[in-house]
Protein backbone atom coordinates (compact mmCIF):
# COMPACT_ATOMS: atom_id res chain seq x y z
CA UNK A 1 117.55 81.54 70.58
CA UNK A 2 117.48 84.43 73.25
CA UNK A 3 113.97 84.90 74.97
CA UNK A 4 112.67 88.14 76.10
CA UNK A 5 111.30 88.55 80.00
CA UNK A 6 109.13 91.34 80.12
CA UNK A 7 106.97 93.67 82.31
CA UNK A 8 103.69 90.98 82.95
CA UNK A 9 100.38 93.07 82.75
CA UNK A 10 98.72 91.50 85.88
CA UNK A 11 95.58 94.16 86.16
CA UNK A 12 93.25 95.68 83.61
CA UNK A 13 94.33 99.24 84.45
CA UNK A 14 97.61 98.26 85.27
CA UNK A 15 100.74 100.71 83.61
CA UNK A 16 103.35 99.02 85.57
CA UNK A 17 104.53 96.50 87.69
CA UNK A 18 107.31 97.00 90.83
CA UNK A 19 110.15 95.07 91.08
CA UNK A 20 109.99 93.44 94.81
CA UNK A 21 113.34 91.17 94.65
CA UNK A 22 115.30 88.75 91.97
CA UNK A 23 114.74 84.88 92.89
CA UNK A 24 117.54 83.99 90.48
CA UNK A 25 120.88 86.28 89.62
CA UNK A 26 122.42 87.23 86.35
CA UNK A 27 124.41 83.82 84.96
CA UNK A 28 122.48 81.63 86.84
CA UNK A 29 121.02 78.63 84.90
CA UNK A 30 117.45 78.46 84.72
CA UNK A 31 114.59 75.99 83.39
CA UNK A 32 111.49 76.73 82.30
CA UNK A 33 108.81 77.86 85.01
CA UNK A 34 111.55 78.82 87.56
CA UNK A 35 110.61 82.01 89.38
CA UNK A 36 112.73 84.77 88.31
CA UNK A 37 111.92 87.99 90.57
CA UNK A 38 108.49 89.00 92.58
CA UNK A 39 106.58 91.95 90.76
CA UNK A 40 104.01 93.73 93.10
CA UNK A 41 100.59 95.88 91.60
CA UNK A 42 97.90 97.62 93.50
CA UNK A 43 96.69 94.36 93.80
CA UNK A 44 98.80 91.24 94.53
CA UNK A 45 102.38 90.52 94.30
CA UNK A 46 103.10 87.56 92.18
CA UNK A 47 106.05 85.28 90.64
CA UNK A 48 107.11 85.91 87.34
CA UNK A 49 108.69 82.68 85.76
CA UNK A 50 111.30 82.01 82.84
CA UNK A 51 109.82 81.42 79.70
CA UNK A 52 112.01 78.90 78.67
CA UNK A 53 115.18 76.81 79.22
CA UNK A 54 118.49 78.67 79.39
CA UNK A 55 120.68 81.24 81.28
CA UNK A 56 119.37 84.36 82.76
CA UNK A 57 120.96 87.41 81.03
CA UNK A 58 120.77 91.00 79.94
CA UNK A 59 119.03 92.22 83.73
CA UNK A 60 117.89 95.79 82.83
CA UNK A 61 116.56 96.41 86.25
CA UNK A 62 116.93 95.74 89.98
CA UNK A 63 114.86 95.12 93.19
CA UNK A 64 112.68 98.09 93.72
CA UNK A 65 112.42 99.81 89.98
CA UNK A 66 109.03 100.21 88.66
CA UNK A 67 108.87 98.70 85.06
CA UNK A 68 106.06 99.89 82.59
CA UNK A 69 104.37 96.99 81.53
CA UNK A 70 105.51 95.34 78.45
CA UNK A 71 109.15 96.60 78.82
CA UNK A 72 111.80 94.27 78.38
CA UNK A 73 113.24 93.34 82.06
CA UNK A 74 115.75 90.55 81.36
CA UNK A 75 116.78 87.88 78.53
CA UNK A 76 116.87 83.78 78.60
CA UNK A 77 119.81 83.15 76.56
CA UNK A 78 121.70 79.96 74.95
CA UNK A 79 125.21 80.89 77.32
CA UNK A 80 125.52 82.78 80.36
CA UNK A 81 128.00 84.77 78.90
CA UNK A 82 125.27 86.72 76.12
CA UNK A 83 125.78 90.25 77.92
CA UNK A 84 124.20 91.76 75.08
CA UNK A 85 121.31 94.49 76.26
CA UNK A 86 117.57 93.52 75.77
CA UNK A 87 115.98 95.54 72.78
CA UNK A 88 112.36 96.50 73.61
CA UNK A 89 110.38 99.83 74.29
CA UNK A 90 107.53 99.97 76.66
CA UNK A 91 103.95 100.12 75.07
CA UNK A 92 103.48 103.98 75.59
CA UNK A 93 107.06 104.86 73.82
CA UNK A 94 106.35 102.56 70.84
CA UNK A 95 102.39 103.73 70.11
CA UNK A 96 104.18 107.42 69.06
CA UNK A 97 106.94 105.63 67.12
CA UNK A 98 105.37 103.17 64.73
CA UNK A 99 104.32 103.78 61.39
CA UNK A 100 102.49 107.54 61.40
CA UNK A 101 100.24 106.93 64.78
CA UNK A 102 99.42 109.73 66.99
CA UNK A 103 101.62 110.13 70.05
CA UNK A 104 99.92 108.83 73.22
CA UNK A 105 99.53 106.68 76.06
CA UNK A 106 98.89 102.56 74.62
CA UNK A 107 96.07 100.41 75.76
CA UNK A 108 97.19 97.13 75.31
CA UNK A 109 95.63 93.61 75.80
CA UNK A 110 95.10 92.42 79.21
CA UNK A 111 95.82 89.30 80.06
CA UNK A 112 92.37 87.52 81.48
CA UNK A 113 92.92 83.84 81.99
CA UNK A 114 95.38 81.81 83.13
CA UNK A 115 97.72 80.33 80.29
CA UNK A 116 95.87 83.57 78.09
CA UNK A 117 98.36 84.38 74.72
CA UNK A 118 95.39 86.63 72.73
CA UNK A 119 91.87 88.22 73.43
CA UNK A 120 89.39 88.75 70.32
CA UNK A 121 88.17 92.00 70.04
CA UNK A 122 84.71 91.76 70.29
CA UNK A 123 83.28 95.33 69.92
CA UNK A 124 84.25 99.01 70.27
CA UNK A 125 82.47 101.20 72.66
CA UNK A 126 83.85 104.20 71.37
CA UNK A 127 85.22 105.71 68.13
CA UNK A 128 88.24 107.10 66.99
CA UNK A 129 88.07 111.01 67.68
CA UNK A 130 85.77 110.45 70.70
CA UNK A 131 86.87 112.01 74.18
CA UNK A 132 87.12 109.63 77.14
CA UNK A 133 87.44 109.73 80.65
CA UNK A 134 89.61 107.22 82.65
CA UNK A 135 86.55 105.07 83.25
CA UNK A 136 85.12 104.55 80.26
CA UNK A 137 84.52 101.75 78.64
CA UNK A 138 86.38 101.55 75.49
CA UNK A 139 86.21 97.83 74.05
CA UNK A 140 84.84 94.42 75.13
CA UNK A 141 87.62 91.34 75.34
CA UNK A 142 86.69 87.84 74.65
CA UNK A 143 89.23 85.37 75.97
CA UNK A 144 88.26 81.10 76.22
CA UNK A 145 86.89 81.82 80.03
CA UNK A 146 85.65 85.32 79.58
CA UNK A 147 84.23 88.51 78.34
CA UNK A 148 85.51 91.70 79.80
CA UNK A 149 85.18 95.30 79.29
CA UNK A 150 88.32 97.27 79.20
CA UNK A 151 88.59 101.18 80.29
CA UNK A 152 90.38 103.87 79.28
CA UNK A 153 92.53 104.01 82.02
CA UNK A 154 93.16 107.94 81.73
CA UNK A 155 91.77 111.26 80.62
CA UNK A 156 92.26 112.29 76.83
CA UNK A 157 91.03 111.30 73.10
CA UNK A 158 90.64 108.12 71.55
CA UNK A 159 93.85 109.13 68.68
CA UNK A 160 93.84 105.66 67.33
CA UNK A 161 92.07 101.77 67.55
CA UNK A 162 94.67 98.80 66.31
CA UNK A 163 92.54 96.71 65.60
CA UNK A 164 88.73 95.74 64.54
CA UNK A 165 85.82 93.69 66.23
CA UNK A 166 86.42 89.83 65.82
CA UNK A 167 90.39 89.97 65.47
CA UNK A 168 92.55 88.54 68.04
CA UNK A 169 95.34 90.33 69.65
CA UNK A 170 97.88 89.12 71.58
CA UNK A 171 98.44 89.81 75.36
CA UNK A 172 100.15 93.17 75.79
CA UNK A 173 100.13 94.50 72.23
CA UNK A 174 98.71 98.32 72.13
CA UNK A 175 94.85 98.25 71.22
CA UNK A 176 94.63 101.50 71.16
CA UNK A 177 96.04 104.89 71.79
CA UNK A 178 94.79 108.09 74.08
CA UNK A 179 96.18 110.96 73.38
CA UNK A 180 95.71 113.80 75.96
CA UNK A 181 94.51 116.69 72.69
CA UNK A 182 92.44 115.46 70.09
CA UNK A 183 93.71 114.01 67.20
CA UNK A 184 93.56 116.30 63.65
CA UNK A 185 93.34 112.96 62.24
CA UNK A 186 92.42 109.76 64.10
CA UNK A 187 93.87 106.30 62.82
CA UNK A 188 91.47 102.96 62.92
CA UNK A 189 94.08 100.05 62.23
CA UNK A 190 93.15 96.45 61.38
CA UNK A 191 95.59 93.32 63.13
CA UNK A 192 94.57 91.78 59.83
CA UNK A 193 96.53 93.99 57.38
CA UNK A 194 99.05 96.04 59.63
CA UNK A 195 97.99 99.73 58.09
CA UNK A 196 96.98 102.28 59.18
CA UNK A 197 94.34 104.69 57.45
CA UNK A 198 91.79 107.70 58.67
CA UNK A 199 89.32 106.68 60.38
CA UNK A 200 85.31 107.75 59.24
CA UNK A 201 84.04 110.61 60.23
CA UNK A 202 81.29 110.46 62.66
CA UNK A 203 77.46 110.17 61.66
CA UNK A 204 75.67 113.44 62.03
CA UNK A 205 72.58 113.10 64.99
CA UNK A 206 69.78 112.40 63.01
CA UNK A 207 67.50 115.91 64.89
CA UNK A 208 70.60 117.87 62.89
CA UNK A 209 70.43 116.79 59.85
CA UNK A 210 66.43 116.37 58.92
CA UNK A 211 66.83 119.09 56.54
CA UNK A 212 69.88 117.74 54.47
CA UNK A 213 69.42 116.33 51.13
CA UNK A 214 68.94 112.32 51.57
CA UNK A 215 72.76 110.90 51.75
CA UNK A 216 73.26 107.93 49.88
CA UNK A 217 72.83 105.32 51.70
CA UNK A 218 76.68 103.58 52.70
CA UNK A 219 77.17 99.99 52.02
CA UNK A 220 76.29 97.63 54.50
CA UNK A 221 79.07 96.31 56.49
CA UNK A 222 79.05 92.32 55.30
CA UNK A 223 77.62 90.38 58.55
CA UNK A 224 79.98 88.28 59.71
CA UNK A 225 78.94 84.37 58.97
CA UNK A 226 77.57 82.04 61.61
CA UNK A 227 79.33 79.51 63.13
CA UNK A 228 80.45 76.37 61.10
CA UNK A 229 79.09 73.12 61.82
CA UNK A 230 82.46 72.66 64.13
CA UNK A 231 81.31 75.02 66.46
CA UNK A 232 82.40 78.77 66.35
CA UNK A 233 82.98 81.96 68.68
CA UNK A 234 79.99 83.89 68.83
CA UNK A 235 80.61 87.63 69.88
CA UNK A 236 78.31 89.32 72.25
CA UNK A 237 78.37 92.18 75.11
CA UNK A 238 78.79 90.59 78.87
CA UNK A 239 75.40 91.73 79.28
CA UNK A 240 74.19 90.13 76.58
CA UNK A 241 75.84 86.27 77.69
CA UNK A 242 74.58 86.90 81.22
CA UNK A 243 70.98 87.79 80.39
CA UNK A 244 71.07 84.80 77.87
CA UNK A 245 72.03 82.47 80.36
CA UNK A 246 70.22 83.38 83.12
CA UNK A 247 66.65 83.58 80.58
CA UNK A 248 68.07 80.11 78.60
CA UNK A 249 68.43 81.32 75.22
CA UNK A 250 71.06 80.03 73.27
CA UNK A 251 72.97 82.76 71.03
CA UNK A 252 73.87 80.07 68.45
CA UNK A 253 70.39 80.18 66.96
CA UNK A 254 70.95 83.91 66.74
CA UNK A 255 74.08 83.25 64.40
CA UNK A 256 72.98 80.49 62.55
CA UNK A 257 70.27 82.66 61.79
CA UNK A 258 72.12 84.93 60.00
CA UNK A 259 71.84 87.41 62.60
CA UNK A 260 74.77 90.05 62.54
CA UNK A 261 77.11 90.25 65.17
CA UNK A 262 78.48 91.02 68.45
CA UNK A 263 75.24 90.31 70.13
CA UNK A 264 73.81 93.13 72.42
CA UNK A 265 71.07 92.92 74.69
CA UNK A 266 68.26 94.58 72.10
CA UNK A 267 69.12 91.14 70.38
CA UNK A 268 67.62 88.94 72.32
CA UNK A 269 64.42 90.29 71.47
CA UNK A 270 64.77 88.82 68.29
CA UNK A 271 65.86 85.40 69.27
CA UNK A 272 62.82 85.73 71.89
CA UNK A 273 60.43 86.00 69.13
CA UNK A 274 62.14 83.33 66.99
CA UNK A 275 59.82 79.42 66.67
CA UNK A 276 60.94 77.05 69.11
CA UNK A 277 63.35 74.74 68.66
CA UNK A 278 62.46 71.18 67.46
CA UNK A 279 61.23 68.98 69.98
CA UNK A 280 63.59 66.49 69.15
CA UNK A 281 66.54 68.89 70.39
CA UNK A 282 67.91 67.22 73.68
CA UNK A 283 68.56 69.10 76.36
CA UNK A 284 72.02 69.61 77.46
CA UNK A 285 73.00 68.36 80.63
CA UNK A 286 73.69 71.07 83.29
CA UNK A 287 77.01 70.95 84.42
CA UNK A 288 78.17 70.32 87.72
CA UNK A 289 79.35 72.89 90.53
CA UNK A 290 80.23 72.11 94.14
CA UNK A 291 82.21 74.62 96.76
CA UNK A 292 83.80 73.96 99.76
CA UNK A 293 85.39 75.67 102.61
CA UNK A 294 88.45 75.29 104.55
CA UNK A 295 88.74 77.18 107.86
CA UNK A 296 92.69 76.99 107.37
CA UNK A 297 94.68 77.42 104.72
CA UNK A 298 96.95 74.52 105.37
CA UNK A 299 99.31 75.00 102.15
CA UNK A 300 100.76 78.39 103.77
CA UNK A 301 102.55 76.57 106.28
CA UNK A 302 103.30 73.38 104.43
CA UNK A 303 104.83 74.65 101.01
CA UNK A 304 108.33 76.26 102.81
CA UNK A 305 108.56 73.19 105.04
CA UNK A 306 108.04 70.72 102.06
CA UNK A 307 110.52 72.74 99.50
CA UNK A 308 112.96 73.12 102.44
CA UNK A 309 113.38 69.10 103.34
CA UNK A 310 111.97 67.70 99.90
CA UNK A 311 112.73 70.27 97.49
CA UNK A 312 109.20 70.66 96.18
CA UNK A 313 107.24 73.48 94.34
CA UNK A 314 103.81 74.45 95.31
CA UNK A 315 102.65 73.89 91.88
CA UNK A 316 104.02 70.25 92.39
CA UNK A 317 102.76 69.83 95.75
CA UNK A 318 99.27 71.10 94.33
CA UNK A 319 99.10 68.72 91.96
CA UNK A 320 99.98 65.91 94.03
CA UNK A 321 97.75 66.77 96.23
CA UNK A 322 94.90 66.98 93.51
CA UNK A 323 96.20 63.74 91.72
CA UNK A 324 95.30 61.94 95.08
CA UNK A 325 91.97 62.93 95.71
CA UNK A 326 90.88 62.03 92.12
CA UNK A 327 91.86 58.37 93.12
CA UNK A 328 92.62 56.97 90.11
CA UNK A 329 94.02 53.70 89.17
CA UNK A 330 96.80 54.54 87.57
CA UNK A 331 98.97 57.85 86.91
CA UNK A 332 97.13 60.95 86.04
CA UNK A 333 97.91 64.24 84.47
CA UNK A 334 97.48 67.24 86.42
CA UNK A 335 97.70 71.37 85.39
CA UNK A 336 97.95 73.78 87.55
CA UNK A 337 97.09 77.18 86.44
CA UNK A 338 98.25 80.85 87.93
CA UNK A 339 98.49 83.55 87.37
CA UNK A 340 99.81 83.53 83.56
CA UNK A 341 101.07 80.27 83.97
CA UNK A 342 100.12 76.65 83.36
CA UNK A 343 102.38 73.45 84.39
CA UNK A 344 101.23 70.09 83.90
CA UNK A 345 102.41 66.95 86.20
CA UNK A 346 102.18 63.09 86.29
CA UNK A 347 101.01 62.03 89.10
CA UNK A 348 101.57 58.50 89.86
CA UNK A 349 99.14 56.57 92.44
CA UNK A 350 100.15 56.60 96.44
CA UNK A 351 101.13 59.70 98.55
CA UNK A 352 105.01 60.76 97.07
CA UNK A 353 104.81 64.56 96.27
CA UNK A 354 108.77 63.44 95.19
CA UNK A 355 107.19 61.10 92.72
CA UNK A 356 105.83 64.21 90.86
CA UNK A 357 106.90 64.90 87.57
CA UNK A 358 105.93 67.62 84.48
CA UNK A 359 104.64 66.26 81.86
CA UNK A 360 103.06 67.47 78.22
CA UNK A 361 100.25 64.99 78.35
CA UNK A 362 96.32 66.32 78.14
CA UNK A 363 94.99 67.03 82.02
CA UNK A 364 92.43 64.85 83.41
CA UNK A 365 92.20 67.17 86.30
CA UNK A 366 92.69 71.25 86.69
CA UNK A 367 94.39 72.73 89.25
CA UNK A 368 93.16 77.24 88.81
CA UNK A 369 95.31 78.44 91.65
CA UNK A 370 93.75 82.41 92.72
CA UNK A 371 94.64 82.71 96.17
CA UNK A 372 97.13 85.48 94.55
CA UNK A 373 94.03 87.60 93.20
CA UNK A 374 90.89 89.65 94.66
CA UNK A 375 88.46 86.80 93.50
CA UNK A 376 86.41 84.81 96.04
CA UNK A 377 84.02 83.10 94.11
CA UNK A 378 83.63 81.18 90.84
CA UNK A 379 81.30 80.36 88.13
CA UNK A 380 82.87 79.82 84.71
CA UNK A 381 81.32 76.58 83.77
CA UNK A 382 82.52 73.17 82.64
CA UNK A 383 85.30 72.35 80.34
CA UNK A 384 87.12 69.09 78.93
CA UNK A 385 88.63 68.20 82.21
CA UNK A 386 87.33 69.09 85.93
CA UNK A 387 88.23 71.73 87.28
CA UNK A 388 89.62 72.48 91.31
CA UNK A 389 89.61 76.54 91.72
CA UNK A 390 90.93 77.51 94.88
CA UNK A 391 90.14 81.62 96.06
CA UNK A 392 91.35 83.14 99.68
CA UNK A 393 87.88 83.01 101.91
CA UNK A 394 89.27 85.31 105.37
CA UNK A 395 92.03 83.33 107.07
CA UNK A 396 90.80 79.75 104.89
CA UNK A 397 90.31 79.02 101.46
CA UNK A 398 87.18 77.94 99.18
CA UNK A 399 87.70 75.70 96.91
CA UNK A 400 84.98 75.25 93.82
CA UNK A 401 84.90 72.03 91.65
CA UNK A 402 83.21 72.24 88.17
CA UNK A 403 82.60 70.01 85.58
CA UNK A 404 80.45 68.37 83.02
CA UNK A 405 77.81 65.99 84.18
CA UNK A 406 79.78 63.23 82.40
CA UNK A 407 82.80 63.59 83.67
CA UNK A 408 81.76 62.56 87.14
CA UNK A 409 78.65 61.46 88.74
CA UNK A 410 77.36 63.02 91.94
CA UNK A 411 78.96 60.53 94.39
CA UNK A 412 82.86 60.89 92.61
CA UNK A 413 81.95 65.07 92.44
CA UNK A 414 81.72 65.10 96.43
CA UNK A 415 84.70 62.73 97.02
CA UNK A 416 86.78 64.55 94.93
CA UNK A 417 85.82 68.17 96.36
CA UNK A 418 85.78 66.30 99.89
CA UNK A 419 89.22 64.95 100.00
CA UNK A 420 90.71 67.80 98.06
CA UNK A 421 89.54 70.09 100.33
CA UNK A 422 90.88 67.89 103.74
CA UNK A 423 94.03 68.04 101.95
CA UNK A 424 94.88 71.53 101.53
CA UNK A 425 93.45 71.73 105.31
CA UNK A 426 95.67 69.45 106.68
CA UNK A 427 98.37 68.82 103.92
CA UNK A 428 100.64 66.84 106.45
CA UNK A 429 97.77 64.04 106.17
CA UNK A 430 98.44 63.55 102.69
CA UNK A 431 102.05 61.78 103.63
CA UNK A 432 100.87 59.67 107.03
């Protein structure tokens, strides 16, 4: 079955993506996770790879065209002779085309995390009919490391929303649509059943309206319930988590509570005021967080000579590298996250990169890979594995371990982070 290659959205206000060169030509024979072409942004240029196994066919554009994002570049097919054209429309053409939306410019869902395929919607900032300048806020993305807010992007009129706090989306569907006149009608659409209808008016100020007759009163929007015993996503504003944290309140008790959601700051008033929690309640234990530095960035230099005489990737050669330092007894799974991407590798015990392999078993060890992006620093928290995050810091690199108390005490923490970090200093090490 023929794949798509499309137009990756690599910034939050990103329309399109340039073409820099093709890493593979039309015919060639390509497996999954093999760089295709280079696409630059305003802010990094990255590697796009193929989604899957297969032949690369159907290339709609060359080095140099600017693609808006979403567009259909190039097709993985089944035989290298499928010459057949790639069917897609970018975002922007396909808001004004489907079903009876207004005609506009698409806001579509950014892609946030590494391996990211959705974002759930977590609350609108604006309404349908409202103007908006290319820096407003419009919505608030929830993704499993994050909570964003996403602008506008451009001048013009909210014309439509696609879909409703607490849905997901996928990555690079339209959210919404700004139209550059306001809309006669404006359209709020639910993911959940596909269709469209007219949006509600906006309420009247309250100082305008003190001398209507009392309006009967609407019915209350049901409050969505509180997480299950299982553990559940609790929507709140970025604000909101980041006050919570820092002031140790926990926003479960808020939901369990009954308390309607997304969570905004003037919420945590309530859970202030609410009785403490039993005594018998254990404390969590705080996670762990360590950061290095490394006045070189060793890798630079070593990945060409290593995939020149050994034929290795740097996503290999990062995991091997990782693999090592966690000095385990016996093979151990590594991913390695970038940009969009996720691979994960067996790495057997002793220093052969060659012995490297992918694999589909569960990580014991995270490779997040951001020298590509403007981050420096780090702070997202523990999660099942431990996790190496490595950011650009001037001419060397900082690298940031995290992970869950349990996972590794103090003294295997500082190994790790210390002979992870000599590593991608001195990389040649690694094979003496």
């Amino acid at each position: 079955m023929p794949h798509d290659v499309t137009m990756p959205q690599l910034g939050m206000a990103q329309d399109a993506g340039k073409i820099v060169s093709w890493l593979k030509s039309p015919g060639d024979e390509v497996a999954k996770g093999d760089a295709l072409f280079e696409v630059e942004t305003d802010k990094a240029v990255m590697e796009v790879e193929s989604p899957a196994n297969g032949f690369l066919t159907g290339v709609a554009y060359a080095a140099g065209d600017d693609v808006p994002v979403g567009q259909v570049i190039a097709r993985i097919s089944d035989s290298a002779d499928d010459d057949a054209e790639p069917e897609a429309q970018a975002p922007e053409a396909a808001a004004g085309q489907a079903d009876d939306l207004p005609e506009g410019h698409a806001v579509t869902m950014p892609q946030l995390g590494m391996a990211q395929d959705s974002g759930l919607l977590v609350n609108w900032l604006k309404s349908p009919g409202e103007e908006v300048a290319a820096d407003d806020i419009l919505f608030e993305v929830e993704t499993d490391k994050s909570t964003m807010e996403v602008e506008a992007g451009r001048k013009g009129w909210l014309a439509a929303t696609l879909a409703e706090a607490g849905e997901e989306v996928p990555v690079g569907d339209p959210v919404a649509i700004i139209a550059e006149a306001k809309p006669e009608a404006p359209v709020a659409r639910s993911v959940k059943d596909g269709g469209a209808r007219p949006a509600p008016a906006a309420p009247v100020p309250a100082e305008k309206n003190t001398a209507a007759a009392p309006a009967k009163p609407a019915a209350a929007a049901p409050a969505p319930k509180p997480p299950s015993a299982g553990g559940g996503r609790i929507l709140a504003s970025p604000k909101a988590r980041r006050l919570a944290l820092e002031q140790g309140l926990d926003l479960n008790r808020l939901a369990k509570a009954g308390h309607p959601q997304p969570f905004h700051v003037a919420d945590l008033e309530a859970l202030r005021k609410m009785p403490a929690a039993a005594a018998a309640t254990a404390p969590s234990e705080a996670p762990r967080r360590l950061t290095a530095t490394c006045a070189e960035d060793g890798l630079s230099e070593f990945v060409p000579w290593a995939a020149e005489t050994r034929g290795l990737t740097p996503d290999t050669i990062l995991a091997g590298l990782a693999g090592a330092s966690l000095a385990a007894d016996g093979t151990v799974t590594v991913s390695v996250e970038s940009l969009g991407t996720e691979r994960r590798f067996a790495v057997p015990p002793g220093r052969s990169l060659s012995a490297v392999a992918e694999t589909e078993d569960a990580p014991a060890l995270i490779v997040r890979d951001l020298r590509g992006t403007p981050i420096s620093t780090v702070a997202l928290g523990a999660e099942e594995a431990p996790v190496l995050t490595i950011a650009r810091d001037g001419a060397g690199l900082s690298i940031t371990l995290e992970c869950a108390a349990r996972a590794l005490d103090p003294g295997e923490a500082i190994r790790l982070l210390t002979d992870f970090a000599g590593r991608m200093e001195h990389p040649l090490r690694h094979l003496l």
